[in-house]
Protein backbone atom coordinates (compact mmCIF):
# COMPACT_ATOMS: atom_id res chain seq x y z
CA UNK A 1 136.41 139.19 153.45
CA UNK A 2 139.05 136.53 152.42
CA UNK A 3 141.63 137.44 150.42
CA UNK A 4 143.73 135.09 148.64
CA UNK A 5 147.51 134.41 149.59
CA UNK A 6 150.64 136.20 147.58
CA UNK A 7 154.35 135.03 147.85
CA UNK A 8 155.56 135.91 151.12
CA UNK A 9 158.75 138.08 151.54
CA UNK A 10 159.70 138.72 155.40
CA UNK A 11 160.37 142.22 156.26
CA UNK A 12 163.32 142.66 158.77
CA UNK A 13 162.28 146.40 159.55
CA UNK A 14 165.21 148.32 159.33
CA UNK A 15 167.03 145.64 161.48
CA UNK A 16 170.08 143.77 159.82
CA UNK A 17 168.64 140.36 160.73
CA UNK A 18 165.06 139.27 160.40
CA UNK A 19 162.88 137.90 163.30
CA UNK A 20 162.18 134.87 161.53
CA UNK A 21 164.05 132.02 160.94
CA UNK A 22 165.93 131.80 157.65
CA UNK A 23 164.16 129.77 154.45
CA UNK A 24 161.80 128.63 156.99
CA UNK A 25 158.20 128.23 155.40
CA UNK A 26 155.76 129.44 158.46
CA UNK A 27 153.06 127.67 156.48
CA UNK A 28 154.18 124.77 157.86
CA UNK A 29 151.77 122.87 160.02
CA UNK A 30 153.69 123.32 162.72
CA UNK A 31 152.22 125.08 166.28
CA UNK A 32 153.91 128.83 167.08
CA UNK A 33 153.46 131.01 170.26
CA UNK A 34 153.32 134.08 169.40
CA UNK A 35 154.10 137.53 170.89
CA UNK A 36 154.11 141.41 170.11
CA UNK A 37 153.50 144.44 172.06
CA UNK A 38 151.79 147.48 171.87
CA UNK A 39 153.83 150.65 170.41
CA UNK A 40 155.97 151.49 173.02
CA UNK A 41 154.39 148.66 175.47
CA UNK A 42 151.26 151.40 175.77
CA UNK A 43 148.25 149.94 177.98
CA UNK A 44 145.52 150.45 175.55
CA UNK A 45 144.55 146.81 175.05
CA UNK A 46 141.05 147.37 177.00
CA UNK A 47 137.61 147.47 176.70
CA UNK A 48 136.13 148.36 173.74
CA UNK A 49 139.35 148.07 171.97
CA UNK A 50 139.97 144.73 173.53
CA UNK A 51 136.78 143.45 172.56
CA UNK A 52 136.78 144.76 168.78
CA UNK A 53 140.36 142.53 169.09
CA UNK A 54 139.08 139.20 169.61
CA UNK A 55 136.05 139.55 167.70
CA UNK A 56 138.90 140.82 164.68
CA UNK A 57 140.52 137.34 165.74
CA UNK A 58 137.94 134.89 165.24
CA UNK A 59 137.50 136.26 162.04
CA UNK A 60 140.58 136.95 160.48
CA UNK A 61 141.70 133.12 162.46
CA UNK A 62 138.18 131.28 160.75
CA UNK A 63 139.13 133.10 156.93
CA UNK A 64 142.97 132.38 156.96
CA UNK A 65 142.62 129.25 158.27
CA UNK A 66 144.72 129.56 161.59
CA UNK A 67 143.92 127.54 164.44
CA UNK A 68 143.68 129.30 167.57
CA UNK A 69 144.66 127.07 170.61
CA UNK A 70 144.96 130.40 173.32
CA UNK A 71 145.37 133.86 172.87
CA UNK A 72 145.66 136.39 175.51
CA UNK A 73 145.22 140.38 174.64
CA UNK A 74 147.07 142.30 177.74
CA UNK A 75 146.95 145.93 178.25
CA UNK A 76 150.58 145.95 176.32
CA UNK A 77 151.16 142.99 174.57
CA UNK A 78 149.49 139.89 172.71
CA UNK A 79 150.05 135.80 173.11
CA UNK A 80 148.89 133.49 170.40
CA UNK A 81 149.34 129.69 170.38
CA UNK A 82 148.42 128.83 166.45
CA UNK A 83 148.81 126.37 163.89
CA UNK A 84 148.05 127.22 160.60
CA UNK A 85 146.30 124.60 158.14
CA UNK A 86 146.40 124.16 154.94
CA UNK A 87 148.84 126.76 152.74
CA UNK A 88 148.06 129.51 155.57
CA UNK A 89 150.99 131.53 156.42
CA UNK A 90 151.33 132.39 160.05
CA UNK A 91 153.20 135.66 159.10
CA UNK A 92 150.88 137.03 156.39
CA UNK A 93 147.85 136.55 158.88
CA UNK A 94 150.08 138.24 161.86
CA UNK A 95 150.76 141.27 158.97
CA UNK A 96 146.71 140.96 158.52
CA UNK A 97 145.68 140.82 162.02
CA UNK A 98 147.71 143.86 162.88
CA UNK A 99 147.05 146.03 160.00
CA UNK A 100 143.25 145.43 160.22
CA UNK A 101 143.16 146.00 164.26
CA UNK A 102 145.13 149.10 163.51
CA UNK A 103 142.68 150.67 161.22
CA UNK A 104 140.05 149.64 164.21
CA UNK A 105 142.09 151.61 166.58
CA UNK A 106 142.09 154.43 164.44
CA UNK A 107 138.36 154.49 163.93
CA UNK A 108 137.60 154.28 167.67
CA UNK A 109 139.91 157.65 167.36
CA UNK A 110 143.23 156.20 168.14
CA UNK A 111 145.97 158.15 166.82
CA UNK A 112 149.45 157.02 165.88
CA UNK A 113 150.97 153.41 165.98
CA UNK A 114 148.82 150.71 167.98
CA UNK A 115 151.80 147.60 167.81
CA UNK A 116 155.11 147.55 167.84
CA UNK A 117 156.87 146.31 164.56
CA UNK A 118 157.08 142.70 164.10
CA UNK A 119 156.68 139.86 166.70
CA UNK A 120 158.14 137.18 168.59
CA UNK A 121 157.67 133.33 167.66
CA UNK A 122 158.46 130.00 169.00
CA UNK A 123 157.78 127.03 167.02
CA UNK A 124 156.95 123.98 169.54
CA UNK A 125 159.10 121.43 169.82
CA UNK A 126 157.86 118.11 169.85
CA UNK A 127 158.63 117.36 173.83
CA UNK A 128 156.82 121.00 174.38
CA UNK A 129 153.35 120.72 175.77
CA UNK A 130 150.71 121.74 173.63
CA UNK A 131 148.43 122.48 176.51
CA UNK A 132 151.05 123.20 179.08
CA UNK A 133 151.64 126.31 176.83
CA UNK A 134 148.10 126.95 175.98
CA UNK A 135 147.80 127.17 180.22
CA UNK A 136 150.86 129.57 180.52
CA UNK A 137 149.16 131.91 178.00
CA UNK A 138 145.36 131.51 179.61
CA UNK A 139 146.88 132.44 183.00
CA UNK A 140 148.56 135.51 182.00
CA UNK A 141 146.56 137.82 183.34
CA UNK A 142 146.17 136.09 186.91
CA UNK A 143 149.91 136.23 186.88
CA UNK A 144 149.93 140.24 186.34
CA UNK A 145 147.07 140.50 189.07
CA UNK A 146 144.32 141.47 186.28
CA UNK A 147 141.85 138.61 187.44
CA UNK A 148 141.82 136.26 190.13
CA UNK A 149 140.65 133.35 188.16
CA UNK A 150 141.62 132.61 184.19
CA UNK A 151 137.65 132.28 183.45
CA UNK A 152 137.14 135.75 185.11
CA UNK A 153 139.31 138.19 182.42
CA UNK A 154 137.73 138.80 178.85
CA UNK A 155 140.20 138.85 176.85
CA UNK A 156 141.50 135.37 176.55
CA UNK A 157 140.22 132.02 175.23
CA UNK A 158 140.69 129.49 172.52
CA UNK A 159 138.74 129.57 169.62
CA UNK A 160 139.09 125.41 168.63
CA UNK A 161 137.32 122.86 171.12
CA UNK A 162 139.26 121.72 174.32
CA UNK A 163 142.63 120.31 174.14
């Protein structure tokens, strides 16, 4: 179900400086990589949990109106290359993503914390290739020895048609 937007305020979580970028408006139609990791970099991002992830994603990505270039789900950590359209805020549907996937976790009869708090971003600059990014995420998991072949692990994709 979508749920209509509501001012944003950033949290800085207990930390004297936020993680994002002073009077910057993330609703801008700009493209972000995105990164957080599991609480206390835990390797829990598998199968079914992994699964119940990106099927989470393509929904919560379709109703907020993100744009999902790549994402990668690792056993400790997640990549996202997104743009958001129209009045979507890339940090509400992070807050949304990882609140929702939480309450999965505990369901499947997680217990405790799933993420860590907050996330990483990087807003691409113009010279920064779109798809040389959207590569660096795919191959992830070849690069931690996980698959041999980016089409061989599960857990990564895009969700809008090729580059």
């Amino acid at each position: 179900m979508c749920i209509a937007e509501s001012p944003t305020q950033y949290k800085t979580f207990g930390k004297q400086r936020s993680l994002r970028l002073p009077g910057f408006d993330y609703r801008q139609s700009k493209i972000y990589h995105l990164t957080w990791g599991t609480h206390r970099r835990r390797r829990i991002l598998t199968a079914p949990l992994a699964d119940a992830l990106v099927a989470r994603l393509k929904e919560d990505a379709a109703c907020a109106g993100i744009a999902v270039f790549a994402y990668c789900f690792m056993p400790d950590h997640a990549h996202l290359l997104v743009r958001p359209e129209v009045n979507s805020d890339v940090v509400r549907f992070v807050q949304r993503f990882k609140s929702k996937t939480t309450r999965t976790y505990w369901n499947a009869g997680g217990i405790g914390r799933l993420w860590q708090r907050g996330f990483y971003d990087h807003i691409l600059r113009k010279e920064e290739d779109v798809e040389q990014v959207a590569r660096y995420i795919l191959a992830n998991p070849v690069r931690a020895g996980l698959a041999d072949d980016v089409t061989q692990y599960p857990y990564c994709g895009s969700l809008v048609n090729p580059l």
